[in-house]
N, C-alpha and C. Protein backbone atom coordinates (compact mmCIF):
# COMPACT_ATOMS: atom_id res chain seq x y z
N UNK A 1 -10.30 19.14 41.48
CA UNK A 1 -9.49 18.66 42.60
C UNK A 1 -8.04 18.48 42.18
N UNK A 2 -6.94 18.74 43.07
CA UNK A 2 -5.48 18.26 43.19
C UNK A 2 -5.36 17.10 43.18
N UNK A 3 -4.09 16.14 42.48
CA UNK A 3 -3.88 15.45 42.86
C UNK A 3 -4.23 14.32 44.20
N UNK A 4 -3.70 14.90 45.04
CA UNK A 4 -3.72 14.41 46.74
C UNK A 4 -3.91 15.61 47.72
N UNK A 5 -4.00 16.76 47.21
CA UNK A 5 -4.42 17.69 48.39
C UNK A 5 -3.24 17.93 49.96
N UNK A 6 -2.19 17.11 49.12
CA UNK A 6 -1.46 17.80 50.32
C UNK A 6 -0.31 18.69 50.19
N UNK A 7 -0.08 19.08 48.86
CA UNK A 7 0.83 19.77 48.37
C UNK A 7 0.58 21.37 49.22
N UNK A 8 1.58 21.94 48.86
CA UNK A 8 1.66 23.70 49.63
C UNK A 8 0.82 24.66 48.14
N UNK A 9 0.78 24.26 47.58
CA UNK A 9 -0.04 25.31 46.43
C UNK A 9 -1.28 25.95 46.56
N UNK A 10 -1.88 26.28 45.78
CA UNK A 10 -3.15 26.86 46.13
C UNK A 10 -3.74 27.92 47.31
N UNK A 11 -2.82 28.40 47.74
CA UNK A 11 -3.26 29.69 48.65
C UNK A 11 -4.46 30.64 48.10
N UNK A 12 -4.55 30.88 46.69
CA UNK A 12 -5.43 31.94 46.79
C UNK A 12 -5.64 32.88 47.33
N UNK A 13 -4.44 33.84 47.45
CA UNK A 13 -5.08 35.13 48.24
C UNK A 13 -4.89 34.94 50.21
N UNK A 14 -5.68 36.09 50.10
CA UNK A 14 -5.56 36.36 52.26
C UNK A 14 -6.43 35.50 52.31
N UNK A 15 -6.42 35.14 53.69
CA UNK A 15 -7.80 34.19 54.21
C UNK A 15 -9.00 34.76 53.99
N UNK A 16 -9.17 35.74 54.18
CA UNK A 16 -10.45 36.43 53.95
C UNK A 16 -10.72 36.46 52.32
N UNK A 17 -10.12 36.44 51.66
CA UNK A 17 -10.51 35.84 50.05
C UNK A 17 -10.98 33.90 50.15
N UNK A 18 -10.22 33.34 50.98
CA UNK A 18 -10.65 32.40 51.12
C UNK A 18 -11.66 31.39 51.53
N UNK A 19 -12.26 32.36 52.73
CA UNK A 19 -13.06 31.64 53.89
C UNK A 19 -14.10 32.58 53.68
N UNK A 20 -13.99 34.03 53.32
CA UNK A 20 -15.45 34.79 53.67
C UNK A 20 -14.53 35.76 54.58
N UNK A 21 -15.51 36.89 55.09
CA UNK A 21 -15.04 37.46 55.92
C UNK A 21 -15.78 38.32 56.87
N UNK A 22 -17.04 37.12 56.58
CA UNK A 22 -18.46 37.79 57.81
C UNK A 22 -17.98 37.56 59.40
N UNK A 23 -18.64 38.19 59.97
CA UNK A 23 -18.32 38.91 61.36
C UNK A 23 -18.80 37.63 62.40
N UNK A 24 -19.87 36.82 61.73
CA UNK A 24 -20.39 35.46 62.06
C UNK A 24 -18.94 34.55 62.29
N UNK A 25 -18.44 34.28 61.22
CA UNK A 25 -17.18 33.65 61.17
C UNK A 25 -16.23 33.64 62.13
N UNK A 26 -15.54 35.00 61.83
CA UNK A 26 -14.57 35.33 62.85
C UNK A 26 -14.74 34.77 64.60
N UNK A 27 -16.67 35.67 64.26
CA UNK A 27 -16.93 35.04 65.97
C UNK A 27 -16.48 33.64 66.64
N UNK A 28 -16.74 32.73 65.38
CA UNK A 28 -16.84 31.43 65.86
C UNK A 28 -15.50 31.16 65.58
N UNK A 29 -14.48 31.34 65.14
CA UNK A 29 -13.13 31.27 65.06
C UNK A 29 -12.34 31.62 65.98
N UNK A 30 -12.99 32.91 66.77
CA UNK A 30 -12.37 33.07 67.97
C UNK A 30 -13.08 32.38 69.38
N UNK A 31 -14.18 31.58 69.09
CA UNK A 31 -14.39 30.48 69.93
C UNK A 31 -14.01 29.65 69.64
N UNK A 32 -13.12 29.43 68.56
CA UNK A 32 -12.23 27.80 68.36
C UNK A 32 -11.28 27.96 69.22
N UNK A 33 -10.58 29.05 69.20
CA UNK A 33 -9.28 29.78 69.70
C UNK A 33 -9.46 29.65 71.33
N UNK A 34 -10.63 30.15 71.74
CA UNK A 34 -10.51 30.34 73.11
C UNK A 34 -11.27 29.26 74.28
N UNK A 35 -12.38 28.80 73.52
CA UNK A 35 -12.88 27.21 73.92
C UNK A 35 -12.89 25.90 73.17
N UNK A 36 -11.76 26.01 72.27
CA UNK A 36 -11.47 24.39 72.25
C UNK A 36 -10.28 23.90 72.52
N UNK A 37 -9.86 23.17 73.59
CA UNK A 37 -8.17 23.01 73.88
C UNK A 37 -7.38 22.48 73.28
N UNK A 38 -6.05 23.32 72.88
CA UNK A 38 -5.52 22.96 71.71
C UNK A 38 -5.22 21.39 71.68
N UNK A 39 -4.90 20.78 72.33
CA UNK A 39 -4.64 19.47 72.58
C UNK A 39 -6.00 18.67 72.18
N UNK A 40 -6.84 18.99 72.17
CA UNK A 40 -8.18 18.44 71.49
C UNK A 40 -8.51 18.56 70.35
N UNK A 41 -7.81 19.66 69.89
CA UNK A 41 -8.06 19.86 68.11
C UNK A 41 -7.96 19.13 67.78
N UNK A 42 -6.95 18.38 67.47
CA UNK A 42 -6.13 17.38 66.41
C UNK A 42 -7.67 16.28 66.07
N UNK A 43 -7.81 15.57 67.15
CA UNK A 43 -8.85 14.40 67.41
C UNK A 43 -10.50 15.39 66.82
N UNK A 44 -10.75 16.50 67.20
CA UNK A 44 -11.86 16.86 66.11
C UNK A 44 -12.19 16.98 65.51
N UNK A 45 -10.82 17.46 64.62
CA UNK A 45 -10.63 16.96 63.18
C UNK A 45 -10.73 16.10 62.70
N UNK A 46 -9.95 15.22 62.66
CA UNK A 46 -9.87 13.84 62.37
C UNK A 46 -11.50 13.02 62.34
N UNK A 47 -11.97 13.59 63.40
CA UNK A 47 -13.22 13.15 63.43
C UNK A 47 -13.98 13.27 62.45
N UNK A 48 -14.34 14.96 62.34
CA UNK A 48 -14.80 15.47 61.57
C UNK A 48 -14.51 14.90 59.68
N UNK A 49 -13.50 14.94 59.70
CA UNK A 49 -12.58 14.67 58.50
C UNK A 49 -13.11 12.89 57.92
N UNK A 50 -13.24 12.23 58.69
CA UNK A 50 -13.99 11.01 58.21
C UNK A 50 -15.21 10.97 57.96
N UNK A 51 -16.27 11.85 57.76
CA UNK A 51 -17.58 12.24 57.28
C UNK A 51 -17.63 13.18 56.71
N UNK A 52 -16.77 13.74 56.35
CA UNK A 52 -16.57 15.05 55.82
C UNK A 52 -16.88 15.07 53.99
N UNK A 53 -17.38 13.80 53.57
CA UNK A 53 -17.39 13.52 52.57
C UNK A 53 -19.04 13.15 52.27
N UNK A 54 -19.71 12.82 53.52
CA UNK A 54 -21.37 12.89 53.51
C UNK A 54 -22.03 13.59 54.36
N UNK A 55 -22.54 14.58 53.75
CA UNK A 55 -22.88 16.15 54.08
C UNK A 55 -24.22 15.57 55.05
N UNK A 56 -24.81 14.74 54.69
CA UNK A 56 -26.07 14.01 55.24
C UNK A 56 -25.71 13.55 56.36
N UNK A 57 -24.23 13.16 56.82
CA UNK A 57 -23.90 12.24 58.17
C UNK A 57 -23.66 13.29 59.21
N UNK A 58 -23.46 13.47 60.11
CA UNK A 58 -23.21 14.21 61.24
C UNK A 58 -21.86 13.53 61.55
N UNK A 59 -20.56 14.10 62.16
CA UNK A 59 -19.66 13.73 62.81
C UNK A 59 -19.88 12.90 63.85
N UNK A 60 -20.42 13.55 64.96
CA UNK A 60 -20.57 13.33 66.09
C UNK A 60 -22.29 12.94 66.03
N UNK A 61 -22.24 11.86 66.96
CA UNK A 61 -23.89 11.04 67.46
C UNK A 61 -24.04 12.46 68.62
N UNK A 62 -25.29 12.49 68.82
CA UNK A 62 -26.03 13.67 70.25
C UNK A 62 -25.59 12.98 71.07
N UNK A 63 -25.08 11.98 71.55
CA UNK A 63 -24.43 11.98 72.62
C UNK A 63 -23.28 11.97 72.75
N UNK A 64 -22.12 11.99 71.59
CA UNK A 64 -21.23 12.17 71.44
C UNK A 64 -21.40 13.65 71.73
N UNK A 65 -21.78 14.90 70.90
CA UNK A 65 -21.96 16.15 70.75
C UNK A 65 -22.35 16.70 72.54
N UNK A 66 -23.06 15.66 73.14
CA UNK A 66 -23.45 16.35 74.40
C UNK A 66 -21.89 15.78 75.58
N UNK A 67 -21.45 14.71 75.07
CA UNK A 67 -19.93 14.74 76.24
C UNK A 67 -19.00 15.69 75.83
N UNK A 68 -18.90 16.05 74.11
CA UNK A 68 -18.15 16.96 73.96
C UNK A 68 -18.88 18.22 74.76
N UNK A 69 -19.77 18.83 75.07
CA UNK A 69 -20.11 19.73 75.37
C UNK A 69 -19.77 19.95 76.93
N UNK A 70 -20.00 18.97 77.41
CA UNK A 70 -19.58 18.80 79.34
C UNK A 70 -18.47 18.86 79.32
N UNK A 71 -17.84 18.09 78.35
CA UNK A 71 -16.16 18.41 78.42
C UNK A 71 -15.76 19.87 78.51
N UNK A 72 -16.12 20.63 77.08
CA UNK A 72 -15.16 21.89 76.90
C UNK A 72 -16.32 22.69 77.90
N UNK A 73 -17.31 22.18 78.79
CA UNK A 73 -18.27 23.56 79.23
C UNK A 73 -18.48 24.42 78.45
N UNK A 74 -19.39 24.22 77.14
CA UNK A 74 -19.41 25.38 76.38
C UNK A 74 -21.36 24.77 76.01
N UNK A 75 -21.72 25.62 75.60
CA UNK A 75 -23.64 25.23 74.84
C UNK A 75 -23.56 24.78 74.31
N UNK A 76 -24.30 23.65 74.14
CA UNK A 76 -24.94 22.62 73.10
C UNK A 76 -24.94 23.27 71.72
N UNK A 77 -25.57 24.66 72.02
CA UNK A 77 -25.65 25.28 70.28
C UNK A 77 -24.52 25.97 69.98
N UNK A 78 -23.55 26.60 70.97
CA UNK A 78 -22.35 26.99 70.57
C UNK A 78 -21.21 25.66 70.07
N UNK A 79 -21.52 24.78 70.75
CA UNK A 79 -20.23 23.51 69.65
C UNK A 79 -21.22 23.20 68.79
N UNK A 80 -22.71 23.19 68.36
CA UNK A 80 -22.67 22.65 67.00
C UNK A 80 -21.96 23.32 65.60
N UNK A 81 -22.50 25.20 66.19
CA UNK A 81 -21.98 26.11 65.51
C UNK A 81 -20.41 26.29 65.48
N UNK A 82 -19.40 25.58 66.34
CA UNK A 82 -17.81 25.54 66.07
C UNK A 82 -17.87 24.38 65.37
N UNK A 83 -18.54 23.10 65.53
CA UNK A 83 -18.32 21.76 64.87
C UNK A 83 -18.72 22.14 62.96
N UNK A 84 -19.81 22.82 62.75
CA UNK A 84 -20.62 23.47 61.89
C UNK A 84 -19.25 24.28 60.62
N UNK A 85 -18.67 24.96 61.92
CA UNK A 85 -17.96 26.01 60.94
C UNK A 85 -16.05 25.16 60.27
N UNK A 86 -16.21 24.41 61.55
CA UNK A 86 -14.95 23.35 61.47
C UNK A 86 -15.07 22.67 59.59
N UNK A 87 -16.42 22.34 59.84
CA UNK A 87 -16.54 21.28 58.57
C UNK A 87 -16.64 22.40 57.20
N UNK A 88 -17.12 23.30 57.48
CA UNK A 88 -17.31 24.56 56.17
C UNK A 88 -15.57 24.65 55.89
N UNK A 89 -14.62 25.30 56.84
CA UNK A 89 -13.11 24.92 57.03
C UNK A 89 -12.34 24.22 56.26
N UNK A 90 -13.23 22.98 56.64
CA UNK A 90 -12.26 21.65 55.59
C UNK A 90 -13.09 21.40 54.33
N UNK A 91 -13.76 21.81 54.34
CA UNK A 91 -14.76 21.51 52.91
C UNK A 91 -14.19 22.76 52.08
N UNK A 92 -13.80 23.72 52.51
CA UNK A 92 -13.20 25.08 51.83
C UNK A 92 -11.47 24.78 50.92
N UNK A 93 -11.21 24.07 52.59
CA UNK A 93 -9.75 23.54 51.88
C UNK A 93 -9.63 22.65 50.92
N UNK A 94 -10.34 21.57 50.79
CA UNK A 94 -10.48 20.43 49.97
C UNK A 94 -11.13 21.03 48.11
N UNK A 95 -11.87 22.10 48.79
CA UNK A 95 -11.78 22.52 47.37
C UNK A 95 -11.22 23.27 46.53
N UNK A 96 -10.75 24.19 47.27
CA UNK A 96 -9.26 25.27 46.98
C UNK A 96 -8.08 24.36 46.85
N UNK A 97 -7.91 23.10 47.90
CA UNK A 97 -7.17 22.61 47.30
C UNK A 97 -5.53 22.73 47.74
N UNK A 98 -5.95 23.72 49.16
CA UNK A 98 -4.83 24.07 49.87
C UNK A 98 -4.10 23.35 50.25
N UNK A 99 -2.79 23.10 50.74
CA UNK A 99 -1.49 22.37 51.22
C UNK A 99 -1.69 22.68 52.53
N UNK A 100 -0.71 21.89 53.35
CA UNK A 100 -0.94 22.05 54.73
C UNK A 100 -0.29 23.97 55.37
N UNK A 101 1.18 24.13 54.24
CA UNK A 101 1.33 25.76 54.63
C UNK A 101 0.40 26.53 54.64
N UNK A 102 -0.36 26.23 53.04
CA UNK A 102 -1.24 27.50 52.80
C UNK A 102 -2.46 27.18 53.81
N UNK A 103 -2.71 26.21 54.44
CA UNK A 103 -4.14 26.06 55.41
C UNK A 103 -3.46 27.02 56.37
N UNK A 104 -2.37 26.45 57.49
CA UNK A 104 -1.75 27.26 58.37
C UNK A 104 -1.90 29.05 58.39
N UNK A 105 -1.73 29.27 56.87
CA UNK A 105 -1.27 30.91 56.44
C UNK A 105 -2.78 31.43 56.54
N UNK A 106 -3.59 30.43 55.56
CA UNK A 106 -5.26 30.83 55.39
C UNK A 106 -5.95 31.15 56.37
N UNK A 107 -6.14 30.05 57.60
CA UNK A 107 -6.95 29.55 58.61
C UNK A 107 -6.79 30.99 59.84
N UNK A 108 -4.73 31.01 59.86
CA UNK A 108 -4.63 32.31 60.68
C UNK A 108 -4.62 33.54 60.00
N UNK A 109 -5.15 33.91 58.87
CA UNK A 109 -5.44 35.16 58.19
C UNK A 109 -6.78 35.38 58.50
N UNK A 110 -7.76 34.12 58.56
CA UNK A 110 -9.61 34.59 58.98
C UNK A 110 -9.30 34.73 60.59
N UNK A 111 -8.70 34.18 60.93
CA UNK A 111 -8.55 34.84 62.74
C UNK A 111 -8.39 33.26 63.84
N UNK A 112 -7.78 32.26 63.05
CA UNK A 112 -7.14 30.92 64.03
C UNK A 112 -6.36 31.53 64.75
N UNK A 113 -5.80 31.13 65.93
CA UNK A 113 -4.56 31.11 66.96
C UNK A 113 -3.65 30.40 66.12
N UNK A 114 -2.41 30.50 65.97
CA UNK A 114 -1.25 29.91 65.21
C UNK A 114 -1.26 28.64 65.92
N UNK A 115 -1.45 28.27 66.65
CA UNK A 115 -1.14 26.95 66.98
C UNK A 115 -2.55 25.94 66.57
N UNK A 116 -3.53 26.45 66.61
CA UNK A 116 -4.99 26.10 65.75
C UNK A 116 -4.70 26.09 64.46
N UNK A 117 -4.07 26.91 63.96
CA UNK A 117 -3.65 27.00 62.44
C UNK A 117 -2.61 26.08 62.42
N UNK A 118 -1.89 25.63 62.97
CA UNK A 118 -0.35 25.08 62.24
C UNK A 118 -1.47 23.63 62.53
N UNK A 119 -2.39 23.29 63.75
CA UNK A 119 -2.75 21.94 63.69
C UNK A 119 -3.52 21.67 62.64
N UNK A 120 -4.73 22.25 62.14
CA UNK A 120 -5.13 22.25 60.56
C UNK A 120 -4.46 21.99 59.35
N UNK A 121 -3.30 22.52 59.22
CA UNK A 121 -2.61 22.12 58.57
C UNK A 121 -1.60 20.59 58.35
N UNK A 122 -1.40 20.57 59.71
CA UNK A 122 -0.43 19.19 59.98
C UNK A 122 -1.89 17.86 59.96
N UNK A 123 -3.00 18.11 60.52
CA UNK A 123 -4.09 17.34 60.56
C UNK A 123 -4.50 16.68 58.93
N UNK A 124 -4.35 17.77 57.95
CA UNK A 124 -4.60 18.12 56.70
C UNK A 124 -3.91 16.87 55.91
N UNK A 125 -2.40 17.44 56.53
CA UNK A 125 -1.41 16.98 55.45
C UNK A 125 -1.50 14.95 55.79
N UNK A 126 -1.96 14.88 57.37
CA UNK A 126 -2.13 13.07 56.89
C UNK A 126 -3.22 12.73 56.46
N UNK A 127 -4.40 13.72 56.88
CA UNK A 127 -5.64 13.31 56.15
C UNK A 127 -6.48 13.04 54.63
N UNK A 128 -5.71 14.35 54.48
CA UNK A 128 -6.28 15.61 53.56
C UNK A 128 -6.48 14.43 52.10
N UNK A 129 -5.59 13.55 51.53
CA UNK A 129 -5.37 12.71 50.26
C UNK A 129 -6.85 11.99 50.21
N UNK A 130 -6.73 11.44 51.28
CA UNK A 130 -7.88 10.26 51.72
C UNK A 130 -9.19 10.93 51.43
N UNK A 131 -9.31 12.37 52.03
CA UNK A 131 -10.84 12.97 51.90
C UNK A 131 -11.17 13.40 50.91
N UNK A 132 -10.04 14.01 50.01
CA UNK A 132 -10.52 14.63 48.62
C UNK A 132 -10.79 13.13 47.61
N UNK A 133 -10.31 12.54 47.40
CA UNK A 133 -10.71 11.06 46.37
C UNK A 133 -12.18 10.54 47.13
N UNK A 134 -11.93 10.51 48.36
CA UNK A 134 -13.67 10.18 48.95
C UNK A 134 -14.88 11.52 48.21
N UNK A 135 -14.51 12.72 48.34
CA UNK A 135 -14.97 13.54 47.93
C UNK A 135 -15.22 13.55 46.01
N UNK A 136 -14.20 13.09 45.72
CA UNK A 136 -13.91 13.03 44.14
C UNK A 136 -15.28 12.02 44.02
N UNK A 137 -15.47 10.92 44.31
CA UNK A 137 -16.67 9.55 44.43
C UNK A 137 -17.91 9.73 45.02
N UNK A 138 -17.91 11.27 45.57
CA UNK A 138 -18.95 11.43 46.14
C UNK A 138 -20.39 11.70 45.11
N UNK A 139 -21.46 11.41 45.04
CA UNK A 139 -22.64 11.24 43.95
C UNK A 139 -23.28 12.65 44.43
N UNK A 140 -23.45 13.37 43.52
CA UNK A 140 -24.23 14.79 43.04
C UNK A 140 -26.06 14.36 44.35
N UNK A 141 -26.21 15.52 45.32
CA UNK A 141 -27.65 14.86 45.25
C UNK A 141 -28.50 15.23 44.24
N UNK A 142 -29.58 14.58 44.56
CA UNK A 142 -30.79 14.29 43.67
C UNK A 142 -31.86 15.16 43.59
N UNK A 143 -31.69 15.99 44.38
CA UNK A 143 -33.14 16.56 44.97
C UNK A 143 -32.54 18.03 45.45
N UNK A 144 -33.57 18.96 45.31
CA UNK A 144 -32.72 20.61 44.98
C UNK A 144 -34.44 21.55 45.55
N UNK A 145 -34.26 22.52 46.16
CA UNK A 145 -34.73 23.22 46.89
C UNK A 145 -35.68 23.93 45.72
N UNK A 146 -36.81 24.41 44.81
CA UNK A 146 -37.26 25.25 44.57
C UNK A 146 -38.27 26.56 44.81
N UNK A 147 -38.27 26.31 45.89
CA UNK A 147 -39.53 27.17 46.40
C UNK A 147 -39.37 27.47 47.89
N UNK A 148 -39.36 28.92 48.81
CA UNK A 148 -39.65 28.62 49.97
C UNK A 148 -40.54 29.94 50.27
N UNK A 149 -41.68 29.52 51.09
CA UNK A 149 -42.16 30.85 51.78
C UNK A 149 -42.18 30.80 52.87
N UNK A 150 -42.41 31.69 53.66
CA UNK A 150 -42.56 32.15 55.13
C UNK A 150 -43.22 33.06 55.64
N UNK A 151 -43.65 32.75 57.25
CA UNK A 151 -44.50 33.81 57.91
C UNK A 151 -43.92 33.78 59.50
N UNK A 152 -44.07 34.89 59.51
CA UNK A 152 -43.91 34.90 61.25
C UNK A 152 -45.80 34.93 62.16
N UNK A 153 -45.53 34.37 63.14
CA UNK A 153 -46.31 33.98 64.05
C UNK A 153 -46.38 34.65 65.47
N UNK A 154 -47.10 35.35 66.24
CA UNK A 154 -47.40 35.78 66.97
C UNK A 154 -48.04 35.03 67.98
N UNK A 155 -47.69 34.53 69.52
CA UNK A 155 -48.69 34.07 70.17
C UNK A 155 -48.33 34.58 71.84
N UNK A 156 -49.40 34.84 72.48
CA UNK A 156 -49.55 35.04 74.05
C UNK A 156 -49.48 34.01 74.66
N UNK A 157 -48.66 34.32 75.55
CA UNK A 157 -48.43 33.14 76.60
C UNK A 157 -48.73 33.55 77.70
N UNK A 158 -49.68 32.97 79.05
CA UNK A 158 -48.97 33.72 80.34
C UNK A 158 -48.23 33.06 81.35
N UNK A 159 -47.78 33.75 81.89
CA UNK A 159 -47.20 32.89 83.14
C UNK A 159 -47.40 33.81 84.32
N UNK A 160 -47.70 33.02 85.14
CA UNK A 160 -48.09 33.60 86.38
C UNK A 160 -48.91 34.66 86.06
N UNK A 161 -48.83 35.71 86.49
CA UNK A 161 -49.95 36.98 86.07
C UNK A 161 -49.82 37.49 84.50
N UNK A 162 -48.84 37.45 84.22
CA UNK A 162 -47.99 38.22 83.26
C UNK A 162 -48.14 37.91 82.17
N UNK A 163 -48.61 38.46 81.01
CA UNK A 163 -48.73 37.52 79.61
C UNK A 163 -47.29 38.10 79.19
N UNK A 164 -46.83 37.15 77.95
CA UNK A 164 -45.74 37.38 77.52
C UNK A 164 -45.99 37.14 75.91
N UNK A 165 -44.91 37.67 75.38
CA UNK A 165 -45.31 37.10 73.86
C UNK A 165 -44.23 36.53 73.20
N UNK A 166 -44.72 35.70 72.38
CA UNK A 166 -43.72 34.64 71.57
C UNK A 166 -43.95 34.83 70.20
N UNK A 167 -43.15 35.20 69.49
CA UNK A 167 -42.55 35.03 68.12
C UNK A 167 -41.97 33.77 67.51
N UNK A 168 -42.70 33.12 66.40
CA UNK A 168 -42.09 31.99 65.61
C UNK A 168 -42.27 32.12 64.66
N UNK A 169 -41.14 31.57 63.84
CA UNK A 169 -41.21 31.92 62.53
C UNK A 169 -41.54 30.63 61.23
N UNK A 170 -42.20 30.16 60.46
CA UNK A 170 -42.45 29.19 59.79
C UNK A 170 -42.10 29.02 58.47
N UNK A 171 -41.86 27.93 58.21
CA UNK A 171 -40.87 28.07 56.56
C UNK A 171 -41.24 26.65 56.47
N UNK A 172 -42.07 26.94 55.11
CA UNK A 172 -42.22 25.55 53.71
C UNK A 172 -41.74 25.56 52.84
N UNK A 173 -40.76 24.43 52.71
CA UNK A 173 -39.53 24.37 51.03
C UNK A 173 -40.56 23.38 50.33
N UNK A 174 -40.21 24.01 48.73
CA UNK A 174 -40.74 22.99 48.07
C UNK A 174 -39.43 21.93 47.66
N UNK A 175 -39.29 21.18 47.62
CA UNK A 175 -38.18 20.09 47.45
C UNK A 175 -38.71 19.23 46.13
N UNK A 176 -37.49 19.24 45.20
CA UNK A 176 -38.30 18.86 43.77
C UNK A 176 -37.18 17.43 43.29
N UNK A 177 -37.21 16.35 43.23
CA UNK A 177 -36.71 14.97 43.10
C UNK A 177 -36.52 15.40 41.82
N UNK A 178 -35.76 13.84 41.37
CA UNK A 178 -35.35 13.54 40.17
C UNK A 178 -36.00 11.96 39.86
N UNK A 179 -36.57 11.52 40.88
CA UNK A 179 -36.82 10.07 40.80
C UNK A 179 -38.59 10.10 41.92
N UNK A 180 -38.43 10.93 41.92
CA UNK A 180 -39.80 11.13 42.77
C UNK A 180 -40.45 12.43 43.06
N UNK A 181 -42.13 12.21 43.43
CA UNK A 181 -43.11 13.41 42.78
C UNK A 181 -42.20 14.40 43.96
N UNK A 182 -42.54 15.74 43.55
CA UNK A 182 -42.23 17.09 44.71
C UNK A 182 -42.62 16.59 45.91
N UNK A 183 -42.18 17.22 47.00
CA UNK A 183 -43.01 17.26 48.75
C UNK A 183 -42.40 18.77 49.48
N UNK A 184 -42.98 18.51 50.32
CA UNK A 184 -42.63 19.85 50.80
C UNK A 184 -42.63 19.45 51.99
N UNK A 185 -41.38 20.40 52.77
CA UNK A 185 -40.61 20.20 54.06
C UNK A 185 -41.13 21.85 55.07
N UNK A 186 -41.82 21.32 55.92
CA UNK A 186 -42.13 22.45 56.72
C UNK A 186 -40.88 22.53 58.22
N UNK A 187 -40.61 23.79 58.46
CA UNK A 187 -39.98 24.11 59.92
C UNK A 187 -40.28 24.96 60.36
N UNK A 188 -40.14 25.22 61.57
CA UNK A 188 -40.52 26.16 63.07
C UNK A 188 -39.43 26.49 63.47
N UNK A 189 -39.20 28.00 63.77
CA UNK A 189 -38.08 28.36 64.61
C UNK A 189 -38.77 29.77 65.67
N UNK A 190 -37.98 29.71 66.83
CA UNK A 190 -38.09 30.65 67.79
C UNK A 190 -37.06 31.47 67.68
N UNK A 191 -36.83 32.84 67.85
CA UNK A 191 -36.01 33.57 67.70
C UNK A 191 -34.17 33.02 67.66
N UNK A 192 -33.68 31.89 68.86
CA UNK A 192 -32.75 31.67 69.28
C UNK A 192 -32.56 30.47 68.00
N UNK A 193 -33.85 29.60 67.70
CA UNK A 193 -33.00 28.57 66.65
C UNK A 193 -33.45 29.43 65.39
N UNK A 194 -33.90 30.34 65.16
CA UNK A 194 -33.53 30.56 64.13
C UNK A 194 -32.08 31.86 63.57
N UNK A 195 -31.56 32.28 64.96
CA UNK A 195 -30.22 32.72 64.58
C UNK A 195 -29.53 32.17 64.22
N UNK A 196 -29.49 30.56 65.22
CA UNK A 196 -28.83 29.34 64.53
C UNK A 196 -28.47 29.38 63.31
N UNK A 197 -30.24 28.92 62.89
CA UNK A 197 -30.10 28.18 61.16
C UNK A 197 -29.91 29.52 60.90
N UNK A 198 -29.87 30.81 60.67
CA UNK A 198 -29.20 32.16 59.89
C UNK A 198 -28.27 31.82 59.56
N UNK A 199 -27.19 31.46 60.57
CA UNK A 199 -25.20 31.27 60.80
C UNK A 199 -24.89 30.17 59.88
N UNK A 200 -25.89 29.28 60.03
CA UNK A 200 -25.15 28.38 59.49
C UNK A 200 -25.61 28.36 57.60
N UNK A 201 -26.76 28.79 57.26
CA UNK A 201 -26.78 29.62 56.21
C UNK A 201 -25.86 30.55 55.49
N UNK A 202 -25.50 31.52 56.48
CA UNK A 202 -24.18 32.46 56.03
C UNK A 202 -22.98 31.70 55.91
N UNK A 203 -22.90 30.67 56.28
CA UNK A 203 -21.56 29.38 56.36
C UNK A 203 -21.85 29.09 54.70
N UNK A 204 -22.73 28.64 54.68
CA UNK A 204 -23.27 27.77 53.40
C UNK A 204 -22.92 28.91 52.36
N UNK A 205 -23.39 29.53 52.47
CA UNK A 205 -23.22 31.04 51.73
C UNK A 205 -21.80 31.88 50.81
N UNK A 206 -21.37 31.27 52.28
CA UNK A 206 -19.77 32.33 52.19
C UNK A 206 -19.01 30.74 51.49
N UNK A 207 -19.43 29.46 51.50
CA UNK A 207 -18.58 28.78 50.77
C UNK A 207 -19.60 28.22 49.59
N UNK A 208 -20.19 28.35 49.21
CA UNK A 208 -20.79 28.72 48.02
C UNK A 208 -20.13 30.17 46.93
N UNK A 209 -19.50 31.20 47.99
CA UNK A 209 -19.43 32.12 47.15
C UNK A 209 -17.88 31.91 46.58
N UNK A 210 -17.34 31.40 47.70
CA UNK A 210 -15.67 31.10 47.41
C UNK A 210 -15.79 29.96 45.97
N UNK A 211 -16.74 28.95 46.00
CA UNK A 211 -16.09 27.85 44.67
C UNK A 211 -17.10 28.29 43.35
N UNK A 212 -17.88 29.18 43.67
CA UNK A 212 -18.20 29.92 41.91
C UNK A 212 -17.05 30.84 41.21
């Protein structure tokens, strides 16, 4: 980590050296651009930016997440996936380490609107000190993924005359402690949540690949 994180240094390259430069991304970058009003940025940040230091907390409560959603008229699963990619964003900057220019230069090189970009940056520069030292104190977790398998699932449904068919897909992690025996975490997805959890995987992914 920098100092205070609000210095102009650390650019690293085009944005796309910075952020990734999957097609996932962009998408949701140009739904920052075109459904979130610029006058609302500032405050989502900020939001965001005060939890941004416990990966375990959510920004926003579900009912917070569902007035934001009536507000901008946009899907429930499309703002988790802008709120989602917001926090990958500042978790990118905080570790690169960017200044409020180089966020501005970065943010509109992966595909921000300049005025989305210059607010990231200006958002940054009062925040930005405060989150990296929270981040600096933040404790390693405990507990680390070793194992996952999966199957997809087939089942008939009918409705009305008509059978239909449903696809789900199932996934058991083995989850291995440091202070307690293994367990294992089972989930279910239907085609639509599991594009979801894909995206936000490739998020995880593409900033995983930026800080090795």
């Amino acid at each position: 980590m920098g100092d205070d994180g609000g210095g102009d240094g650390g650019a690293g390259g085009a944005g796309a050296a910075v952020f990734g430069d999957s097609e996932n991304l962009k998408q949701v970058l140009d739904l920052i651009n075109t459904e979130i009003p610029e006058t609302k940025l500032p405050k989502l940040l900020q939001k965001i930016l005060e939890k941004l230091h416990l990966p375990e907390v959510k920004p926003f409560t579900p009912e917070e997440e569902q007035a934001l959603s009536d507000a901008f008229e946009i899907d429930a699963g499309v703002l988790t996936t802008i709120l989602d990619t917001i926090s990958f964003l500042l978790e990118t900057i905080a570790y690169k380490q960017l200044g409020p220019a180089a966020i501005a230069k970065e943010t509109r090189s992966a595909g921000l609107g300049e005025g989305q970009a210059t607010t990231f940056g200006k958002v940054w520069a009062a925040k930005g000190p405060g989150v990296i030292q929270k981040l600096r104190d933040r404790a390693f977790f405990s507990r680390e993924a070793t194992d996952v398998s999966w199957r997809l699932n087939l089942m008939l449904a009918q409705a009305s005359q008509a059978k239909t068919k449903q696809i789900n897909a199932q996934f058991e992690v083995n989850v291995a402690s440091k202070d307690q025996k293994d367990s294992k975490v089972q989930m279910e997805f239907n085609h639509a949540e599991l594009f979801k959890f894909y995206t936000q995987l490739e998020i995880i992914q593409n900033q995983l690949d930026q800080l090795s």
